[in-house]
Every structure is written in C-alpha cells, then in structure tokens.
N, C-alpha and C. Protein backbone atom coordinates (compact mmCIF):
# COMPACT_ATOMS: atom_id res chain seq x y z
N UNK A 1 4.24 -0.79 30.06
CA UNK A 1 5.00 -1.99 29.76
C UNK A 1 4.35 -3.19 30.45
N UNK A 2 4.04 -4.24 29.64
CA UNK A 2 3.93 -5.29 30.39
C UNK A 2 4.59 -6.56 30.10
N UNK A 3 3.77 -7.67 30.19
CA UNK A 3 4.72 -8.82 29.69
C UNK A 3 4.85 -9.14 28.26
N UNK A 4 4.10 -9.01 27.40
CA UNK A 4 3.91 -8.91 25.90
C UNK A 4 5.01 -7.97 25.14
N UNK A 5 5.75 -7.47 26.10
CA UNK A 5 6.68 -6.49 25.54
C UNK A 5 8.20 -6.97 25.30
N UNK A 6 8.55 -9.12 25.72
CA UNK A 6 9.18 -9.41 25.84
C UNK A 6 9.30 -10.01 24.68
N UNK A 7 10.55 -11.01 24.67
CA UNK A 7 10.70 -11.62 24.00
C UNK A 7 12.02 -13.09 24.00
N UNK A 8 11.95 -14.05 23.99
CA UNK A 8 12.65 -15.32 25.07
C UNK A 8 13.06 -16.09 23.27
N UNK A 9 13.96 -16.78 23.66
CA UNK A 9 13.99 -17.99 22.71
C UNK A 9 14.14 -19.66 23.36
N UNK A 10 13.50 -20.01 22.12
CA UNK A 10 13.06 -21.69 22.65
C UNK A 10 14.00 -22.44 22.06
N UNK A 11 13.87 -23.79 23.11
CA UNK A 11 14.82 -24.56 23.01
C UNK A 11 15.42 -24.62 21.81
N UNK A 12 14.96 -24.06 20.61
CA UNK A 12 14.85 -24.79 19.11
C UNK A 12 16.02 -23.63 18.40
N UNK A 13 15.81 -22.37 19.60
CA UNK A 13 16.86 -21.07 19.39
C UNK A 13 15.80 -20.10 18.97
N UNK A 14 14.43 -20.33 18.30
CA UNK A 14 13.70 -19.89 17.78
C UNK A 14 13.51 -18.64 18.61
N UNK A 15 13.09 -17.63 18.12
CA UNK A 15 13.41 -16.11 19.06
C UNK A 15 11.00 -16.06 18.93
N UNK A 16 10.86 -16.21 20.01
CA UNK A 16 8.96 -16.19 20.05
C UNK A 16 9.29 -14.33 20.68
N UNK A 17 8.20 -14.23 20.27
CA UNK A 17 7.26 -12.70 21.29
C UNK A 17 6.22 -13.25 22.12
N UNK A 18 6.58 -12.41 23.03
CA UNK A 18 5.68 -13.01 24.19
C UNK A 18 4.37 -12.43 23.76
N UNK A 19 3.96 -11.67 22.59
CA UNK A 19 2.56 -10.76 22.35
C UNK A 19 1.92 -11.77 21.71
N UNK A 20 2.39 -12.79 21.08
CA UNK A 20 2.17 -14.21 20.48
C UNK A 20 0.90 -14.99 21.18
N UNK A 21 1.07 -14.64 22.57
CA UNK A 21 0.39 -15.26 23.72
C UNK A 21 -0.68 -14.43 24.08
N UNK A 22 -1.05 -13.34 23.45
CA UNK A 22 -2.09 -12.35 24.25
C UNK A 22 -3.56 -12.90 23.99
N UNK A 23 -3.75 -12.83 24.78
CA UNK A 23 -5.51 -13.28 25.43
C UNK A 23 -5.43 -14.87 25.67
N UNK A 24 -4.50 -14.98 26.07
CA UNK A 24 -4.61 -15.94 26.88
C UNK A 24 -3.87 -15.75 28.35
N UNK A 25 -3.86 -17.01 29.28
CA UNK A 25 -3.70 -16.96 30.63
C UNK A 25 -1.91 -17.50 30.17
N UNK A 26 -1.21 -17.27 31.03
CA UNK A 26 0.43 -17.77 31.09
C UNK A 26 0.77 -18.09 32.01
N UNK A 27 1.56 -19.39 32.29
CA UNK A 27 2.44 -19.44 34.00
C UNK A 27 3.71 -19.72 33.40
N UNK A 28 4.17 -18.26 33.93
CA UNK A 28 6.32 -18.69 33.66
C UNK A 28 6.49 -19.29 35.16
N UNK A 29 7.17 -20.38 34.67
CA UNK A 29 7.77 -20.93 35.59
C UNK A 29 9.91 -20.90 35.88
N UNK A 30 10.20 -20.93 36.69
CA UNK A 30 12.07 -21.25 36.11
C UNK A 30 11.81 -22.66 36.65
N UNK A 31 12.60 -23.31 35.93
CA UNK A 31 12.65 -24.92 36.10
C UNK A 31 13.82 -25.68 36.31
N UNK A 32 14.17 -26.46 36.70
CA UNK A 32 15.20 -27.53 37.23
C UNK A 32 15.08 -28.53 36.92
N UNK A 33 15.75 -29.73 36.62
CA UNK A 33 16.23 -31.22 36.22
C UNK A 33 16.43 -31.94 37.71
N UNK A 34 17.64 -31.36 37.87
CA UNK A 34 17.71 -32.00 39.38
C UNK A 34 17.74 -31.61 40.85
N UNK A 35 15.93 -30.85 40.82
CA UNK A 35 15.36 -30.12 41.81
C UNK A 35 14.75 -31.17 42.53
N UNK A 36 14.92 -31.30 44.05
CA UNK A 36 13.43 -31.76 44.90
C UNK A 36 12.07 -31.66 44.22
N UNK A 37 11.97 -30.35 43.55
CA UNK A 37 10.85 -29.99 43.25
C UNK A 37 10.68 -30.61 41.83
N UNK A 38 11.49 -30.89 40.88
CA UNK A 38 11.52 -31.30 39.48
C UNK A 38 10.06 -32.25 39.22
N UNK A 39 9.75 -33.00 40.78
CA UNK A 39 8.46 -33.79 40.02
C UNK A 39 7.12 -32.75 39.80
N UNK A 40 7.03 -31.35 39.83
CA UNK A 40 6.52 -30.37 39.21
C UNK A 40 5.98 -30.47 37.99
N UNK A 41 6.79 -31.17 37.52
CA UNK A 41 6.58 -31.17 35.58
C UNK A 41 5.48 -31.81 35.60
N UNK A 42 5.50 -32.72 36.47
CA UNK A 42 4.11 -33.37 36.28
C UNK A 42 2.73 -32.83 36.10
N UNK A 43 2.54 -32.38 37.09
CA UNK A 43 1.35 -31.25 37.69
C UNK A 43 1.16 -30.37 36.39
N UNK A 44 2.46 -29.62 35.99
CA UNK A 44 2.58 -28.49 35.22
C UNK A 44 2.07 -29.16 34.25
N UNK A 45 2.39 -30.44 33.70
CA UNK A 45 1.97 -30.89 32.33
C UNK A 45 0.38 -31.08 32.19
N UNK A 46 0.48 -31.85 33.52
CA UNK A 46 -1.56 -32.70 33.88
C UNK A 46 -2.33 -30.58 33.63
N UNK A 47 -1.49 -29.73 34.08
CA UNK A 47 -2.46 -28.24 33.36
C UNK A 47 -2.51 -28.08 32.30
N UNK A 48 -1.32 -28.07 31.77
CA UNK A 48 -1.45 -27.74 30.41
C UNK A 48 -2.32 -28.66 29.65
N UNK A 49 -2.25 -29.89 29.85
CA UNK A 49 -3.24 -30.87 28.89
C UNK A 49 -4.72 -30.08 29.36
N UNK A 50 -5.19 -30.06 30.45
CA UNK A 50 -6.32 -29.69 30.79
C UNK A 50 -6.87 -28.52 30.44
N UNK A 51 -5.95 -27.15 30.37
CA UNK A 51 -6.54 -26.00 29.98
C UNK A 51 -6.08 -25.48 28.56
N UNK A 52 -5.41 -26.15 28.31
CA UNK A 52 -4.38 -25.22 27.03
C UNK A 52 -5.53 -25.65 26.06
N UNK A 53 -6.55 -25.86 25.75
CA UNK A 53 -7.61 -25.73 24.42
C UNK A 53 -8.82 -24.48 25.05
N UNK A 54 -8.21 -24.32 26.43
CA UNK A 54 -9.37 -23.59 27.04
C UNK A 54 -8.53 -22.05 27.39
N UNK A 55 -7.10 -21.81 26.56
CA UNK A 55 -6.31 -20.59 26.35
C UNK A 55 -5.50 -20.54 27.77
N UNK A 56 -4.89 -21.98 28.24
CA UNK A 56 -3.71 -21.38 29.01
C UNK A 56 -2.48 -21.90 28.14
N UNK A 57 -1.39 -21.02 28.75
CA UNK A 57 0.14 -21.36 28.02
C UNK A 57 0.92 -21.61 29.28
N UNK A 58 1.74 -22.82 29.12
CA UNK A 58 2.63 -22.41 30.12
C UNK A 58 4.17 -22.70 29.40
N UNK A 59 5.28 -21.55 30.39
CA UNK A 59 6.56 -21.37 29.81
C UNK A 59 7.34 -21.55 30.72
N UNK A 60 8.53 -22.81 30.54
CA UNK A 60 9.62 -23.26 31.01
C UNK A 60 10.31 -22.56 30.63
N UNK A 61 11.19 -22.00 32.06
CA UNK A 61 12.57 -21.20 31.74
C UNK A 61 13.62 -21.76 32.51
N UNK A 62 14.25 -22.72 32.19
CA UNK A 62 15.30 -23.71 32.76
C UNK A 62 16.17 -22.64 32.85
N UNK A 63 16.61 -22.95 34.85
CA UNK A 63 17.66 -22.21 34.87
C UNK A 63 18.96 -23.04 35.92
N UNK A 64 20.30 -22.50 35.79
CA UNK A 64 21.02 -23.36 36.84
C UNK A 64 22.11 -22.28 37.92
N UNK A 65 20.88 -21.18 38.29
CA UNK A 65 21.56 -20.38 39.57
C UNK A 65 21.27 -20.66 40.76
N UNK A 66 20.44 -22.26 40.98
CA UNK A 66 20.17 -22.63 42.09
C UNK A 66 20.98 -24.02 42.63
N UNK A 67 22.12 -23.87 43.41
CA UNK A 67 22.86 -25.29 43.27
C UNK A 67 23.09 -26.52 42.26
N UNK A 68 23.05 -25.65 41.04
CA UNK A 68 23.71 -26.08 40.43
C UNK A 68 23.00 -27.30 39.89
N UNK A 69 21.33 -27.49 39.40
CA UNK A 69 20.43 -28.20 39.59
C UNK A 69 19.44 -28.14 38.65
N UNK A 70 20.62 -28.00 37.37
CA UNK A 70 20.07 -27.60 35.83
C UNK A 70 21.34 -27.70 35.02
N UNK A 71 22.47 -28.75 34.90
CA UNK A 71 23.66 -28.24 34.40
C UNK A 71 23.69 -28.55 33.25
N UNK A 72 22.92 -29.35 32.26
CA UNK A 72 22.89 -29.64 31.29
C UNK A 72 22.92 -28.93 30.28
N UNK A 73 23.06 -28.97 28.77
CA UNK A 73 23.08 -28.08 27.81
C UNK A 73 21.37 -28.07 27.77
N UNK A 74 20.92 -27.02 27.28
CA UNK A 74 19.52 -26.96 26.44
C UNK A 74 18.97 -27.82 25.71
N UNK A 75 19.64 -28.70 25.05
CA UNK A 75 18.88 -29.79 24.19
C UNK A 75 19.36 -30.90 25.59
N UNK A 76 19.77 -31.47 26.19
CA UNK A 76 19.39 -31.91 27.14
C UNK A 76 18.61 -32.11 28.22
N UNK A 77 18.14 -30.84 28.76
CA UNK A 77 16.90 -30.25 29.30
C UNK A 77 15.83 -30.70 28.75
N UNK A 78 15.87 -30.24 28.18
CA UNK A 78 14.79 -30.75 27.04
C UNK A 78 14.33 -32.18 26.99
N UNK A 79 15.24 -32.93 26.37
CA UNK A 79 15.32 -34.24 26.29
C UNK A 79 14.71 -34.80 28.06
N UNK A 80 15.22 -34.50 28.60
CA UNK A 80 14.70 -34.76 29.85
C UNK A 80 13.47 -34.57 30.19
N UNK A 81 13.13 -33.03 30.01
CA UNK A 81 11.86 -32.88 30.32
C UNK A 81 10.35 -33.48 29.30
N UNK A 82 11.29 -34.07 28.04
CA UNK A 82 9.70 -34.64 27.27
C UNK A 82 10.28 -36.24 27.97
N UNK A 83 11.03 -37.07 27.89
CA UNK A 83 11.48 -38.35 27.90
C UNK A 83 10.77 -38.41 29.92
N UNK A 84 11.31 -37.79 30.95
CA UNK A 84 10.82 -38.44 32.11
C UNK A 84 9.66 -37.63 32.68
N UNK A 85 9.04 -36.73 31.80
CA UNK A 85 7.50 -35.96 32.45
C UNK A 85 6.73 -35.76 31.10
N UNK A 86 6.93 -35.76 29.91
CA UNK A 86 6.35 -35.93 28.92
C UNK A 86 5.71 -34.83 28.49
N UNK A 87 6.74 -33.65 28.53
CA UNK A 87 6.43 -31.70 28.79
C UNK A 87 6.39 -31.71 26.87
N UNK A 88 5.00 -31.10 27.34
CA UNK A 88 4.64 -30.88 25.79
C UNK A 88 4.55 -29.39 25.60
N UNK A 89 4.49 -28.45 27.02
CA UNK A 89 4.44 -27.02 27.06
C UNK A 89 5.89 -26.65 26.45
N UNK A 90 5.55 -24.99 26.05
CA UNK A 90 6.84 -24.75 25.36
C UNK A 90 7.91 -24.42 26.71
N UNK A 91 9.07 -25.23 26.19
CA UNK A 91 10.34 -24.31 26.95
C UNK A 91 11.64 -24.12 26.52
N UNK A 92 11.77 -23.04 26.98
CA UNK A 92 13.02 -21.65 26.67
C UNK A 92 14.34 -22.41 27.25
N UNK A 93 15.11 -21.68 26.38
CA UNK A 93 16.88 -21.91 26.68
C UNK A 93 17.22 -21.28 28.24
N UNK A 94 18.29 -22.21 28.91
CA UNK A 94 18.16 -21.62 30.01
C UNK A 94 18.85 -20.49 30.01
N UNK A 95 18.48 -19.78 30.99
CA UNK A 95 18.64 -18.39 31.65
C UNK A 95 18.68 -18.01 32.65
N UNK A 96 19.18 -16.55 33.11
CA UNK A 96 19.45 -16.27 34.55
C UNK A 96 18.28 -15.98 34.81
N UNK A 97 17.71 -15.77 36.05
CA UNK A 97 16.38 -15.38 36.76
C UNK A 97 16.87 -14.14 37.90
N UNK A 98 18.01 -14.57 38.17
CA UNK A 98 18.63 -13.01 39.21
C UNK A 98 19.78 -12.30 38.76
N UNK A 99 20.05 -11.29 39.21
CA UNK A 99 21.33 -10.84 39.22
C UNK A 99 21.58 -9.84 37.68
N UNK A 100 22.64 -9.56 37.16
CA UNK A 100 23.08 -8.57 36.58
C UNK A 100 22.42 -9.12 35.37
N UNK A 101 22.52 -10.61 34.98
CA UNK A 101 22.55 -11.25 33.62
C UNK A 101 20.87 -11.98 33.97
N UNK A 102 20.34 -11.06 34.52
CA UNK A 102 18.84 -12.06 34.49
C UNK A 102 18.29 -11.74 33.54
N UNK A 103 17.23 -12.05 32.40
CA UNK A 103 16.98 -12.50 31.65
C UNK A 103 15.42 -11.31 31.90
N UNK A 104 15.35 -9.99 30.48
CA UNK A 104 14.64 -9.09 30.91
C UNK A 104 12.98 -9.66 31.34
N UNK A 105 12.91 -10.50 31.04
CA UNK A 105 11.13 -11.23 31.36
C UNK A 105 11.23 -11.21 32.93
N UNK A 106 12.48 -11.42 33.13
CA UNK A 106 12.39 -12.28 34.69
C UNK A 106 12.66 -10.76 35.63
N UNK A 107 13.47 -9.54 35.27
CA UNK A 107 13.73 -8.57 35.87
C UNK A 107 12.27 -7.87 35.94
N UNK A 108 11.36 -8.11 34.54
CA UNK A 108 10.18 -7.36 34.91
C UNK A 108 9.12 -8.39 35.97
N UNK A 109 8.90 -9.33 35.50
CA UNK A 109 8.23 -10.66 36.76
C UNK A 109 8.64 -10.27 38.23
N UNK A 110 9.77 -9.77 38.43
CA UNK A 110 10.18 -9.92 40.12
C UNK A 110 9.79 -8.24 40.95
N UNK A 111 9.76 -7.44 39.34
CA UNK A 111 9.95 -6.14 39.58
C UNK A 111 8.17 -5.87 40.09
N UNK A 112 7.39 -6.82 39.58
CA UNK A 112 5.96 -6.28 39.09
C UNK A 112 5.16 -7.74 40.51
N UNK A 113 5.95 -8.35 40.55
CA UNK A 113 4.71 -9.12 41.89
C UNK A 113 6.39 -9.65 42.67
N UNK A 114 6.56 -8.81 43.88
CA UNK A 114 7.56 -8.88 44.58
C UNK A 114 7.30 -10.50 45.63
N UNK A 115 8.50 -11.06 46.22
CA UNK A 115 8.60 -12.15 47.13
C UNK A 115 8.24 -11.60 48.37
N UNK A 116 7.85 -12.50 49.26
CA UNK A 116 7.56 -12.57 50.68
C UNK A 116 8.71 -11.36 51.09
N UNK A 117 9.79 -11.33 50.94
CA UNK A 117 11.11 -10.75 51.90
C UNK A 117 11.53 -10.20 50.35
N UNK A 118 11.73 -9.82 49.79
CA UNK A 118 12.34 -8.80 48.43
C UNK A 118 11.85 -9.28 46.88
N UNK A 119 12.26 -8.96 46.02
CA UNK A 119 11.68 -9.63 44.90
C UNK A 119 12.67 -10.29 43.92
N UNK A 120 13.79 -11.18 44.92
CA UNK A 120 14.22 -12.06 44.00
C UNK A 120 13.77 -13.14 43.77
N UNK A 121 14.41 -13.96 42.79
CA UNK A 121 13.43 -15.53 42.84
C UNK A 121 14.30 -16.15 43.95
N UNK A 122 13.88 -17.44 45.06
CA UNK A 122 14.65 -17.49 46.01
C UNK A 122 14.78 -19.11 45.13
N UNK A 123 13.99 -19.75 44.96
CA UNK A 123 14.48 -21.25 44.52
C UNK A 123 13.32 -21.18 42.83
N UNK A 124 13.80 -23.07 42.41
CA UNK A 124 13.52 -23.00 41.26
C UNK A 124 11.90 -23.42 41.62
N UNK A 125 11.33 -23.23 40.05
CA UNK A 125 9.68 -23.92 40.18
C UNK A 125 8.74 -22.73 40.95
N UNK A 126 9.80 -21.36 40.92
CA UNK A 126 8.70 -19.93 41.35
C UNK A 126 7.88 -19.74 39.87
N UNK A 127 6.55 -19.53 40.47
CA UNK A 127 5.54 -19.24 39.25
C UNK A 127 5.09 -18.03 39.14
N UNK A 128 4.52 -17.45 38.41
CA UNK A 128 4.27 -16.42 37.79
C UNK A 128 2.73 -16.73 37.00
N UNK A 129 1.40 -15.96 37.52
CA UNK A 129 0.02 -16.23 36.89
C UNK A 129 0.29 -14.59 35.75
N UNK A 130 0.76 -14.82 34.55
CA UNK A 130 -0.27 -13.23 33.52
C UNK A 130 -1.70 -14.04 33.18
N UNK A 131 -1.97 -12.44 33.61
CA UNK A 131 -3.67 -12.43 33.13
C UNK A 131 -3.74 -12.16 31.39
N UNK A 132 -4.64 -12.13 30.67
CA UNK A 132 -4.81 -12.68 29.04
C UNK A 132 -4.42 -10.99 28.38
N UNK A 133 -4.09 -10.15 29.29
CA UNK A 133 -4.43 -8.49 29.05
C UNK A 133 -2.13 -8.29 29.49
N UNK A 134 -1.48 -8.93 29.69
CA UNK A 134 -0.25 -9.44 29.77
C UNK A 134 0.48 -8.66 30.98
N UNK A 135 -0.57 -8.42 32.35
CA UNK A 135 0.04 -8.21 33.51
C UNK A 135 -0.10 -9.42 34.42
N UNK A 136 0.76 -9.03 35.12
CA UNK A 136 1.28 -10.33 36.59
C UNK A 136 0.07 -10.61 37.16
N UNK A 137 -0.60 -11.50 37.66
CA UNK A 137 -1.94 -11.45 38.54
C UNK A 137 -0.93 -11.58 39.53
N UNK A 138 -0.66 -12.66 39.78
CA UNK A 138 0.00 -13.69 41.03
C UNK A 138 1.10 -14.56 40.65
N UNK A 139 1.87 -14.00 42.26
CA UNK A 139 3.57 -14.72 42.12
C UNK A 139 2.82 -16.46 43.01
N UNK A 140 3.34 -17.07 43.00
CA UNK A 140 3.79 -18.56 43.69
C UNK A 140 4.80 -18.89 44.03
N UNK A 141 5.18 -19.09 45.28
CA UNK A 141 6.87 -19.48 46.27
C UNK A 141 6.72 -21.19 45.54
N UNK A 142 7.80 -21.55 45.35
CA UNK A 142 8.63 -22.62 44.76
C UNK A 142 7.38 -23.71 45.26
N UNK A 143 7.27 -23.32 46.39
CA UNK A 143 6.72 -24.99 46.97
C UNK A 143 5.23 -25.03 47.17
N UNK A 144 4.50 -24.30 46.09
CA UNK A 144 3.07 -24.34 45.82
C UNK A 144 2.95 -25.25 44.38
N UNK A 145 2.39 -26.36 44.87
CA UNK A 145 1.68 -27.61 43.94
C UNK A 145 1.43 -26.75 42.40
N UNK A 146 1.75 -27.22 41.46
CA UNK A 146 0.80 -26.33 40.38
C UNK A 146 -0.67 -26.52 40.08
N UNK A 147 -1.40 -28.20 40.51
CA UNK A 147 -2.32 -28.15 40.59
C UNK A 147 -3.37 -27.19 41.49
N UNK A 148 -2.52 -26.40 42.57
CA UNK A 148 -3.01 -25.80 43.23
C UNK A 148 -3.20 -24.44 42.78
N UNK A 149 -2.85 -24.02 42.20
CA UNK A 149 -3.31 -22.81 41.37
C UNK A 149 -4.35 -22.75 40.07
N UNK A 150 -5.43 -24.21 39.98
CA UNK A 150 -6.28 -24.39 39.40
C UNK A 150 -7.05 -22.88 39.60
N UNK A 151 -7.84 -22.81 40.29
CA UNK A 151 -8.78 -21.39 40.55
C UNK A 151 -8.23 -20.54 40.05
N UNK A 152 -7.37 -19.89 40.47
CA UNK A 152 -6.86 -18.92 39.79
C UNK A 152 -6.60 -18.79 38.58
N UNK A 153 -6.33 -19.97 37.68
CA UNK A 153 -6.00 -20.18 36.21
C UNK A 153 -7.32 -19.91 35.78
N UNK A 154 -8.50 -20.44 36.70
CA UNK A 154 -9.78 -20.37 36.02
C UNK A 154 -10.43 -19.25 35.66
N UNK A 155 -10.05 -18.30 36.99
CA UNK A 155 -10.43 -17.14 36.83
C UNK A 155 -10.02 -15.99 35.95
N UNK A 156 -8.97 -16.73 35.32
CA UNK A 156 -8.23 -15.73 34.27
C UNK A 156 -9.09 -16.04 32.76
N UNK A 157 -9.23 -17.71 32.75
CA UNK A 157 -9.93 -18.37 31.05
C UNK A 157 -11.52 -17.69 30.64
C-alpha cells in the first residue's frame, strides 16, 4: 500500500485518485486561514510555480482541528487561499488529520513517516515529501519554510 492507493476530493467535490499523480514528486500539506503560519501559502505557491512543469504537485488539505484556525466553509477557503496568496495548487475539502475521523491519506502519512514524539500531526502546515514511486520520503514539523525543502524536492524530479 502506498499513497496512490488513496483517494481525497477537491474543493469543486470532485472525487481525484491520488494514482493520477504517479511519477511525479507530491507535498501534502494540512493548511490553515488563520494560522501564524498561513503566510506559508506563499512559499508553497513561489514551489509550485517553479517546479510543477518540472513534475511536482502540491496538495492542500485545509483542516480546523487546530484552534479553531480554518472555520470557514470550503468554498471560502478557497476563496481565500487564491484571492490573498494566489494558490493555484490543487486543494481538498477540509478534513480531519487526527483522531477517529482522520481522513485515510492522513492515517497512512502519520502511520508511514512518524513525528519527533508519536505520529500525530501536532500543528497545521505539517508536510509530507512522496517520492514519484508514491511512498513518504520525508515528514516536515509545521515550522519548516517550504522553500526550505527545495533539495529534497530536487532530488525526487
């Protein structure tokens, strides 16, 4: 089993397969509106413009189990994230990332590259590197730059 074995729907409701994406590089991210970290999108976007002709994808999974710091409906999210960061990457309806109702992409992500101290997600803007073959390379704690995981993206293209 790997990640290609999933399957998420986008903002649009549209139901994608994650096998859609194979041979290329992926960063799931869970995302926030009104995170500290929210100016993320930026970074996340300045990648995607830069590599996505060179086979990276990246996937927003708006979620609001972190203080409450995502409360909007889905087409709001949205609206937000193209109108104040100008997110042209695809992103998903929100969803849980922990707990009973987490969302099966995210139970296999935590299951397959564990956290510092257990393998829940602890805050929003945790990343996730699949390699183009649709296993986990590398997790990222909330508060790693996304430009900073350039190399590693490279080493996957």
């Amino acid at each position: 089993m790997n990640f290609f074995d999933f399957t998420a729907k986008k903002m649009n409701g549209e139901e994608v397969k994650m096998e859609d994406y194979k041979g290329k590089a992926i960063l799931v991210v869970n995302t926030a509106s009104k995170c500290g970290l929210t100016p993320q999108f930026e970074e996340l976007e300045q990648l995607y413009k830069e590599y996505k002709d060179k086979g990276l994808e990246i996937l927003g999974f708006p979620c609001n189990q972190f203080a409450n710091q995502d409360p909007g409906t889905n087409e709001e999210v949205h609206q937000f994230c193209k109108l104040n960061y100008g997110v042209t990457f695809t992103m998903f309806e929100k969803i849980d990332v922990n707990g009973d109702n987490a969302h099966p992409i995210y139970k296999y992500l935590t299951k397959e590259a564990k956290g510092l101290l257990n393998n829940k997600i602890k805050w929003n803007f945790t990343k996730f590197l699949i390699d183009t073959k649709g296993d986990v390379f590398k997790r990222y704690a909330p508060t790693v730059a996304p430009l900073k995981i350039k190399k590693d993206i490279e080493k996957l293209l």
